[in-house]
C-alpha atoms as a PDB file:
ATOM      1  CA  UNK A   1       2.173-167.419 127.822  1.00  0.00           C
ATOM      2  CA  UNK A   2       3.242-170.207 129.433  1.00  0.00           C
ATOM      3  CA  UNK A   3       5.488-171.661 126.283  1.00  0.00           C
ATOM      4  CA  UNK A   4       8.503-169.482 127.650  1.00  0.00           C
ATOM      5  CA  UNK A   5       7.941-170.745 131.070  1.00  0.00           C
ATOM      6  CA  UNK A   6       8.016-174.393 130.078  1.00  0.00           C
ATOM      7  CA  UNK A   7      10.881-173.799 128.030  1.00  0.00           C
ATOM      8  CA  UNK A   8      13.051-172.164 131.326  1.00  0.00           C
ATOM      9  CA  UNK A   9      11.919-175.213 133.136  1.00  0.00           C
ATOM     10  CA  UNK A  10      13.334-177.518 130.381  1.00  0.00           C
ATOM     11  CA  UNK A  11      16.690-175.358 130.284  1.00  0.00           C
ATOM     12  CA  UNK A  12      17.060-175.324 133.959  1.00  0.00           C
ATOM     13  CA  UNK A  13      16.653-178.926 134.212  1.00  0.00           C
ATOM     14  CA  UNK A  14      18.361-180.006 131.006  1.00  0.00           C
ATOM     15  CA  UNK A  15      21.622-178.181 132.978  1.00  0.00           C
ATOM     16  CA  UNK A  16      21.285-179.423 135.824  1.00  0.00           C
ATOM     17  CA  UNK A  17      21.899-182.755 134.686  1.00  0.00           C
ATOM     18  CA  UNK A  18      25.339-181.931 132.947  1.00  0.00           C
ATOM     19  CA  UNK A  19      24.054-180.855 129.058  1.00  0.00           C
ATOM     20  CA  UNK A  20      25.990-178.586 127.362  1.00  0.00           C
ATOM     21  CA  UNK A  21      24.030-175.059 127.183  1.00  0.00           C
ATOM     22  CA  UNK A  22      25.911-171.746 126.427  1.00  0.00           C
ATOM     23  CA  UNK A  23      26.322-169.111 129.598  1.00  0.00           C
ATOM     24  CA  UNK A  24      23.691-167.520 130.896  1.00  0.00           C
ATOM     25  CA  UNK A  25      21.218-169.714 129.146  1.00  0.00           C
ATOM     26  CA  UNK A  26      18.452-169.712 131.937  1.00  0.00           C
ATOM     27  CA  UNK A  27      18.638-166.438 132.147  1.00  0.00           C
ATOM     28  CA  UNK A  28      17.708-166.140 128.196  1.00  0.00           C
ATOM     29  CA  UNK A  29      14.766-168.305 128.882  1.00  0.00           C
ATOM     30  CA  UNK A  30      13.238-166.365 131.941  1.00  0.00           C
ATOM     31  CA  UNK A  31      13.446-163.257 129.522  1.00  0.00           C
ATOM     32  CA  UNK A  32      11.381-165.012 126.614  1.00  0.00           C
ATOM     33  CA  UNK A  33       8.734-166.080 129.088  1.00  0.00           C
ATOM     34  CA  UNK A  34       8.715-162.616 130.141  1.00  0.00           C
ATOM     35  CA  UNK A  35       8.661-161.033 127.210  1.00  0.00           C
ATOM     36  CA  UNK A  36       5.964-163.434 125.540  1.00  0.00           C
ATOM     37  CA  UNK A  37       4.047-163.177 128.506  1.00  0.00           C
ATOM     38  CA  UNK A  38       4.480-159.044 128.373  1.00  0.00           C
ATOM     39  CA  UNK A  39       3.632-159.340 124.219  1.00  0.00           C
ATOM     40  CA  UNK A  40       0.181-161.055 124.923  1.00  0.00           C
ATOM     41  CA  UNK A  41      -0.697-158.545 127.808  1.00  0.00           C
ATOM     42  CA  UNK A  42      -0.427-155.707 125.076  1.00  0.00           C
ATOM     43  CA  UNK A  43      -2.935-156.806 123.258  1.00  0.00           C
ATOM     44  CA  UNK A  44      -6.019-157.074 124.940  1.00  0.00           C
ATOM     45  CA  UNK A  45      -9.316-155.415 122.717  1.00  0.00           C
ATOM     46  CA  UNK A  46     -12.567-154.790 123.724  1.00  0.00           C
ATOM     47  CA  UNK A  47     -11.801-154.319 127.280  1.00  0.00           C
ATOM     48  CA  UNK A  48     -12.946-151.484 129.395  1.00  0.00           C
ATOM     49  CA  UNK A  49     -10.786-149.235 131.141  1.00  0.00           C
ATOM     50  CA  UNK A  50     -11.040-150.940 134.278  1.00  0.00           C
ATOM     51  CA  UNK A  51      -9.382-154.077 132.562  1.00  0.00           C
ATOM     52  CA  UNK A  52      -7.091-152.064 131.088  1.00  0.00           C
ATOM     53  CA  UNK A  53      -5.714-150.357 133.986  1.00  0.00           C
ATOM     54  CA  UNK A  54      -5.120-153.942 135.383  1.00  0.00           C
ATOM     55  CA  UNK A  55      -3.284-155.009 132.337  1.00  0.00           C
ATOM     56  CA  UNK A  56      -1.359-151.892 132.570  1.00  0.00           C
ATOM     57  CA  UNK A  57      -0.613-152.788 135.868  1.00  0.00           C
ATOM     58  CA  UNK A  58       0.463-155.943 134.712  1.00  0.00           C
ATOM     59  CA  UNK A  59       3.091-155.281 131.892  1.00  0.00           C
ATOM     60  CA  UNK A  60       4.448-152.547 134.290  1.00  0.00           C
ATOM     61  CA  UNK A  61       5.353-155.403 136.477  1.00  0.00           C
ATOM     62  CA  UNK A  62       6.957-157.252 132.975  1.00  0.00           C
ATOM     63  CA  UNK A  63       8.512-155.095 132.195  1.00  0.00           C
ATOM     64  CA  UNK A  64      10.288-155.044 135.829  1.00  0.00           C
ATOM     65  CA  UNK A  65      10.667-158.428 135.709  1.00  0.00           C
ATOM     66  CA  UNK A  66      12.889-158.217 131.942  1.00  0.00           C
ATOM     67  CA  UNK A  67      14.958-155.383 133.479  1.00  0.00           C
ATOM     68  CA  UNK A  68      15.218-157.691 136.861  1.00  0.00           C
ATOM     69  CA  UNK A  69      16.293-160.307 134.917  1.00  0.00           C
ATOM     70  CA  UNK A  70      18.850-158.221 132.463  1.00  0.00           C
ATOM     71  CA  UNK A  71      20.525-156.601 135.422  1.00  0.00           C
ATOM     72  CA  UNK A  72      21.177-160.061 137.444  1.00  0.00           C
ATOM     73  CA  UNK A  73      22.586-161.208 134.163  1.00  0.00           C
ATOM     74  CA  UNK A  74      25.381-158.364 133.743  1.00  0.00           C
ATOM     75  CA  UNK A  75      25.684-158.073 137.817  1.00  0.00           C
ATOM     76  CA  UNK A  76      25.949-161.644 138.977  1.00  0.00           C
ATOM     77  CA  UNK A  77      27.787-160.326 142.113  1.00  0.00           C
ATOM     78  CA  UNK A  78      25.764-157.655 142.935  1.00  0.00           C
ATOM     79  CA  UNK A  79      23.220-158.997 145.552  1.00  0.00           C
ATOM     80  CA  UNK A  80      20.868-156.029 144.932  1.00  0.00           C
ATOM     81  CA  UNK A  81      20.020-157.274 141.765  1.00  0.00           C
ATOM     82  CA  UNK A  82      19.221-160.505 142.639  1.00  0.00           C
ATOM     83  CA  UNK A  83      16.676-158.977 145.351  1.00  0.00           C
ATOM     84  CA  UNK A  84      15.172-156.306 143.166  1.00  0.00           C
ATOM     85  CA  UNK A  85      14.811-159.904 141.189  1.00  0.00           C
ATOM     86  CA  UNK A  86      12.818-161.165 144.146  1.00  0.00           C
ATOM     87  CA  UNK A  87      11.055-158.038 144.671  1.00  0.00           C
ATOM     88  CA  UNK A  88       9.227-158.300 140.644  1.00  0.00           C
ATOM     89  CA  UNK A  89       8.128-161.096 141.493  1.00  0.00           C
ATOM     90  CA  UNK A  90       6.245-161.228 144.357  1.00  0.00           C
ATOM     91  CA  UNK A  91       4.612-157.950 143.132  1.00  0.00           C
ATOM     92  CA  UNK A  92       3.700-159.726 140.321  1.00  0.00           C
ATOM     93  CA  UNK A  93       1.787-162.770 142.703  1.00  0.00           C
ATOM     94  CA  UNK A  94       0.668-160.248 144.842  1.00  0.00           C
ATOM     95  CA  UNK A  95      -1.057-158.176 142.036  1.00  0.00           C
ATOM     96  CA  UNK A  96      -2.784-161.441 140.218  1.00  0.00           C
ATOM     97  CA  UNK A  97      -4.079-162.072 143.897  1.00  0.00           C
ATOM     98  CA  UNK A  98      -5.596-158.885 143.188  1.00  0.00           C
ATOM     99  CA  UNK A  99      -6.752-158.674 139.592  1.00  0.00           C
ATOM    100  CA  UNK A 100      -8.453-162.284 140.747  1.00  0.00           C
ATOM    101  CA  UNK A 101     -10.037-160.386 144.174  1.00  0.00           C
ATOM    102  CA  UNK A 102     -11.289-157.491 140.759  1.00  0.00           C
ATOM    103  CA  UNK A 103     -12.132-159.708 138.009  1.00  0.00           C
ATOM    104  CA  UNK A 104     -14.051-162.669 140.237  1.00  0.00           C
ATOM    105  CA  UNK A 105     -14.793-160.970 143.617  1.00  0.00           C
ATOM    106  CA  UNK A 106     -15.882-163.666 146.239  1.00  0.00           C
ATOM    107  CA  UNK A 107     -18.560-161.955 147.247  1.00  0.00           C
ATOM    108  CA  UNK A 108     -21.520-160.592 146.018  1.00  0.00           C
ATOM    109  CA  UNK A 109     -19.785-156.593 145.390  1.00  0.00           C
ATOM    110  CA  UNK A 110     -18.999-156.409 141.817  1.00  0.00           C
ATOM    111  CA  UNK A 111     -16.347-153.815 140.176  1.00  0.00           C
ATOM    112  CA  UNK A 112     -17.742-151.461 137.768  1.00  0.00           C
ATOM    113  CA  UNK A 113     -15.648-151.707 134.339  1.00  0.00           C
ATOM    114  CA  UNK A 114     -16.789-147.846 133.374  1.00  0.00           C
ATOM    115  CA  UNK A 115     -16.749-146.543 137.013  1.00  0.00           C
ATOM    116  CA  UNK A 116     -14.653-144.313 136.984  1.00  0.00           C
ATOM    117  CA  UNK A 117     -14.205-144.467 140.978  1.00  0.00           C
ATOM    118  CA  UNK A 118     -13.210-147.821 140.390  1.00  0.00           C
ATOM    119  CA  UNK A 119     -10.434-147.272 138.110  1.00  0.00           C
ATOM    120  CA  UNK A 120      -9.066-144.810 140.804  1.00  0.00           C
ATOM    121  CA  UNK A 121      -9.452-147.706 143.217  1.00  0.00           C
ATOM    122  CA  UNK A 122      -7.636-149.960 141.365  1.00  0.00           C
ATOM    123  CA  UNK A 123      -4.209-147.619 140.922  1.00  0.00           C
ATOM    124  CA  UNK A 124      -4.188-146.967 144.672  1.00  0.00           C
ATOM    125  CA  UNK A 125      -4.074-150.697 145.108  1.00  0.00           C
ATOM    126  CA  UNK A 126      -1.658-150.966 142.953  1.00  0.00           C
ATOM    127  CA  UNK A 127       0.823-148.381 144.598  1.00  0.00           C
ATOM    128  CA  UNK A 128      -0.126-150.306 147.970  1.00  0.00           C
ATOM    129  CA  UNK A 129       1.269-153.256 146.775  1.00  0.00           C
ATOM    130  CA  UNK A 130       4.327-151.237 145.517  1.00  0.00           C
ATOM    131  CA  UNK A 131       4.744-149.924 148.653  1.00  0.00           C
ATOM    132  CA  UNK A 132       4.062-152.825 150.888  1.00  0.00           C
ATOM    133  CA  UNK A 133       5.813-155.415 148.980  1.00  0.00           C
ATOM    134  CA  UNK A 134       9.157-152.958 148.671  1.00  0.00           C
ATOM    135  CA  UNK A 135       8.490-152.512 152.569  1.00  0.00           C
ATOM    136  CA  UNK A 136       8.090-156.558 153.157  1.00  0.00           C
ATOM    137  CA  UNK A 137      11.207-157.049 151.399  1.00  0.00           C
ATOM    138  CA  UNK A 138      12.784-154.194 153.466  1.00  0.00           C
ATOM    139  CA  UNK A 139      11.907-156.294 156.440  1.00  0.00           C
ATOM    140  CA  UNK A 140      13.179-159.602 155.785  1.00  0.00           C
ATOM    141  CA  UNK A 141      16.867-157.984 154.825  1.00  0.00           C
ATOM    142  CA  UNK A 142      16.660-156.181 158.344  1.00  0.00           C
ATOM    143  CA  UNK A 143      15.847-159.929 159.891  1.00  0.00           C
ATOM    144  CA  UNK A 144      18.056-161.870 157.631  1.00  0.00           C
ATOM    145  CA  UNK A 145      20.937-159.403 158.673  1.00  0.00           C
ATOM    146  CA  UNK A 146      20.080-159.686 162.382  1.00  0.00           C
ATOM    147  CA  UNK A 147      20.516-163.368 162.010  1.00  0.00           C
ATOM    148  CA  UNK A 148      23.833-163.251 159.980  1.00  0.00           C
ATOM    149  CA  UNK A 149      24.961-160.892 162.657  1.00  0.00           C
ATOM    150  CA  UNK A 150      23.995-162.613 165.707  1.00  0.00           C
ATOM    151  CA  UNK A 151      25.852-166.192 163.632  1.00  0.00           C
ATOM    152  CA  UNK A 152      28.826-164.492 162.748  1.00  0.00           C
ATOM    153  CA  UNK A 153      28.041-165.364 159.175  1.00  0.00           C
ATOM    154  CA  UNK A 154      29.504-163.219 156.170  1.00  0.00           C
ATOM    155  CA  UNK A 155      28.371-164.274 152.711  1.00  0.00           C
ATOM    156  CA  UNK A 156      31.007-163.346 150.166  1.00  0.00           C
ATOM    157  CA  UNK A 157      30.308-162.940 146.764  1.00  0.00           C
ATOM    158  CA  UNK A 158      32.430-163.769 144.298  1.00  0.00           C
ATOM    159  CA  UNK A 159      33.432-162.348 140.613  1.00  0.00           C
ATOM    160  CA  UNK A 160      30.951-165.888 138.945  1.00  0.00           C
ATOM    161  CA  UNK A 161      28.378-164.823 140.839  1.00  0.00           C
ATOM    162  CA  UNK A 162      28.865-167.905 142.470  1.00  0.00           C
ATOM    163  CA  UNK A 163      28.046-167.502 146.730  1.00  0.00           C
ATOM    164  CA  UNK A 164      30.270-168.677 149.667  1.00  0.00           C
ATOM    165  CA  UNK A 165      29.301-168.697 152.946  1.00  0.00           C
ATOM    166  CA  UNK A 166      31.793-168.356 155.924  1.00  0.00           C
ATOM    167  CA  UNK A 167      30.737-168.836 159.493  1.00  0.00           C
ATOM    168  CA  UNK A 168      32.473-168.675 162.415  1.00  0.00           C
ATOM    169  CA  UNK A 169      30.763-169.669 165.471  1.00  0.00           C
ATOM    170  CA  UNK A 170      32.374-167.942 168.569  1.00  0.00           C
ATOM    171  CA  UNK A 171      32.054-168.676 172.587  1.00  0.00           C
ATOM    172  CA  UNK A 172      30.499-166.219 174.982  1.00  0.00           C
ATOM    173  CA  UNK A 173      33.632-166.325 176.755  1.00  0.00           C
ATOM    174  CA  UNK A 174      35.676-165.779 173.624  1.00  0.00           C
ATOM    175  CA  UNK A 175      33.811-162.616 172.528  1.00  0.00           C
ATOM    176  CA  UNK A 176      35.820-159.706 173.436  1.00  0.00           C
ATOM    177  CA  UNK A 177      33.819-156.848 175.285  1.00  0.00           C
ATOM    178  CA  UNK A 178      33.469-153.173 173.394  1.00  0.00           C
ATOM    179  CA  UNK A 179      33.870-154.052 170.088  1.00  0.00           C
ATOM    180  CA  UNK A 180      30.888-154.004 167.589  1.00  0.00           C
ATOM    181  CA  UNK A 181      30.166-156.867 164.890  1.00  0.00           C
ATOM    182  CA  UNK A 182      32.211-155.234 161.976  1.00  0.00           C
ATOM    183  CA  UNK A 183      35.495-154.988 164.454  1.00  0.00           C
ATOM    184  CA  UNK A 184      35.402-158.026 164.888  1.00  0.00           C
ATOM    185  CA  UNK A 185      35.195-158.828 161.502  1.00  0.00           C
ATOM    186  CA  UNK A 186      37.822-156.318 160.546  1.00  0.00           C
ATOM    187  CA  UNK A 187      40.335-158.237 163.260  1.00  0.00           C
ATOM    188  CA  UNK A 188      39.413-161.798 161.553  1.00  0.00           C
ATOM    189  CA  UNK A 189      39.780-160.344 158.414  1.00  0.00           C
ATOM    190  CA  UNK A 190      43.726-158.920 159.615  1.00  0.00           C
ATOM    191  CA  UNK A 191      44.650-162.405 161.498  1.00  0.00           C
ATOM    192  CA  UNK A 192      43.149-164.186 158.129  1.00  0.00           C
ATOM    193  CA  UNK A 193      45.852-162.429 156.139  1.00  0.00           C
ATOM    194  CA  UNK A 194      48.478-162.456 158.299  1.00  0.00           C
ATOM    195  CA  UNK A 195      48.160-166.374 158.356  1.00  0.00           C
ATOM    196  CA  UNK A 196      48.259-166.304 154.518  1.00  0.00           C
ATOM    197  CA  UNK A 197      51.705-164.207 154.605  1.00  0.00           C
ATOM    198  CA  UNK A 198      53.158-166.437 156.953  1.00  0.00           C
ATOM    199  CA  UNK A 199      52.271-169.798 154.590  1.00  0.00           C
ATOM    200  CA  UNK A 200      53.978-167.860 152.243  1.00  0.00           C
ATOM    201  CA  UNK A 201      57.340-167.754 153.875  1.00  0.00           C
ATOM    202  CA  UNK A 202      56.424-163.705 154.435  1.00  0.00           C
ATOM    203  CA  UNK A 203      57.515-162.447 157.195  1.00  0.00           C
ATOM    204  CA  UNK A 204      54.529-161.263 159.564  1.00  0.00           C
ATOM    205  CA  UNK A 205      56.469-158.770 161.817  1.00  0.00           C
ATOM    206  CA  UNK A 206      54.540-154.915 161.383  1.00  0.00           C
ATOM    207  CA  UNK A 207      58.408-153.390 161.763  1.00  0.00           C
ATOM    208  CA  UNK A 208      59.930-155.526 158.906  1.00  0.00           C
ATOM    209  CA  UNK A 209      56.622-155.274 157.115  1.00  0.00           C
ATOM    210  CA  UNK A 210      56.734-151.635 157.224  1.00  0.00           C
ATOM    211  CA  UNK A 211      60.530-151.289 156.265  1.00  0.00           C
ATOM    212  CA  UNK A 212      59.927-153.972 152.804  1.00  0.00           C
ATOM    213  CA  UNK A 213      57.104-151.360 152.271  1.00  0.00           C
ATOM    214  CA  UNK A 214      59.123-148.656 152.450  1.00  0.00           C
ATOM    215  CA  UNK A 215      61.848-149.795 150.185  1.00  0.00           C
ATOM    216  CA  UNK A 216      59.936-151.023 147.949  1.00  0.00           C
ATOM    217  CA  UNK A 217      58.085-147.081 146.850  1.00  0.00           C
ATOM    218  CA  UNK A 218      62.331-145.974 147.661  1.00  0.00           C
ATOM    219  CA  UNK A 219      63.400-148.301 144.622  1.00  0.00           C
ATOM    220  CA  UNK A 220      60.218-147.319 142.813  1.00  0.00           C
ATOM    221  CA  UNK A 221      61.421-143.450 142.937  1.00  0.00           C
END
């Protein structure tokens, strides 16, 4: 199980120092840990249900993680990938925190493996940590947004994949009153192009702006 995770590590380091891997390669290696580590999760024998419904559990999560892992690969600038990512994988700690709590409780309570009440047990933890995880990730975009918004910090996204951040720190006195966070952004975002048209030698007045425009679709009918 751990033979595919060795090898990312090896990958991930062997390009970070400059060696020549094809595209994407890290992403090829987190998938054959995953899917080795999903392969030797299938076949468990002699186990009784309640260690079955664990392992189900488990390679539920796997199989998560693959799809995770093939959807970041064909979406590089889609940040909801890369978070559903994050999200697989701290169900997955979460839930071996578990199975650990089931299969060597700290206490003296033992789990039943043909208790049926057990088994029942054991899939409404499981949808807790569904449903708590998805919420704790819910809650850190809501707080990493507050602080982008409160910074003045837009991270762009580009066709690579490859993140850019652009801040712009701005005075209390220089905030204009009545307009919300995305106005403001909207008006940078205006001023931004119409200092790239005038670098270009284009001239930045609305009225001659409009009348290019409009010869331009009279020349195109």
């Amino acid at each position: 199980m751990y033979g595919g995770y060795i090898l990312l590590a090896v990958v991930q380091i062997a390009i970070e120092r400059g060696w020549h891997f094809l595209p994407q390669s890290d992403y090829a290696a987190m998938m054959v840990g995953v899917a080795g580590e999903w392969f030797l999760f299938t076949w468990h024998f002699d186990r009784g249900p309640l260690e079955i419904m664990l392992h189900e559990c488990a390679k539920l999560i796997l199989q998560a993680k693959f799809l995770s892992h093939l959807l970041e690969l064909f979406r590089r600038a889609d940040p909801l990938a890369a978070v559903f990512r994050g999200y697989c994988f701290l169900l997955q700690a979460t839930w071996f925190f578990q199975t650990g709590w089931i299969v060597l409780p700290p206490w003296q309570t033992t789990w039943e493996s043909e208790n049926h009440l057990h088994v029942v047990l054991v899939t409404v933890a499981f949808v807790l940590h569904l449903v708590l995880d998805a919420a704790f990730v819910f809650a850190l975009n809501i707080v990493v947004a507050r602080v982008q918004q409160r910074r003045y910090e837009r991270l762009k996204f580009h066709v690579d994949g490859s993140p850019t951040i652009v801040t712009e720190r701005a005075s209390k006195k220089s905030k204009p009153r009545g307009m919300s966070y995305y106005q403001k952004l909207r008006k940078r975002n205006i001023a931004e192009k119409m200092a790239l048209l005038a670098s270009l030698g284009v001239s930045t007045d609305i009225k001659t702006l409009h009348e290019q425009v409009s010869k331009k679709r009279h020349l195109k009918r």
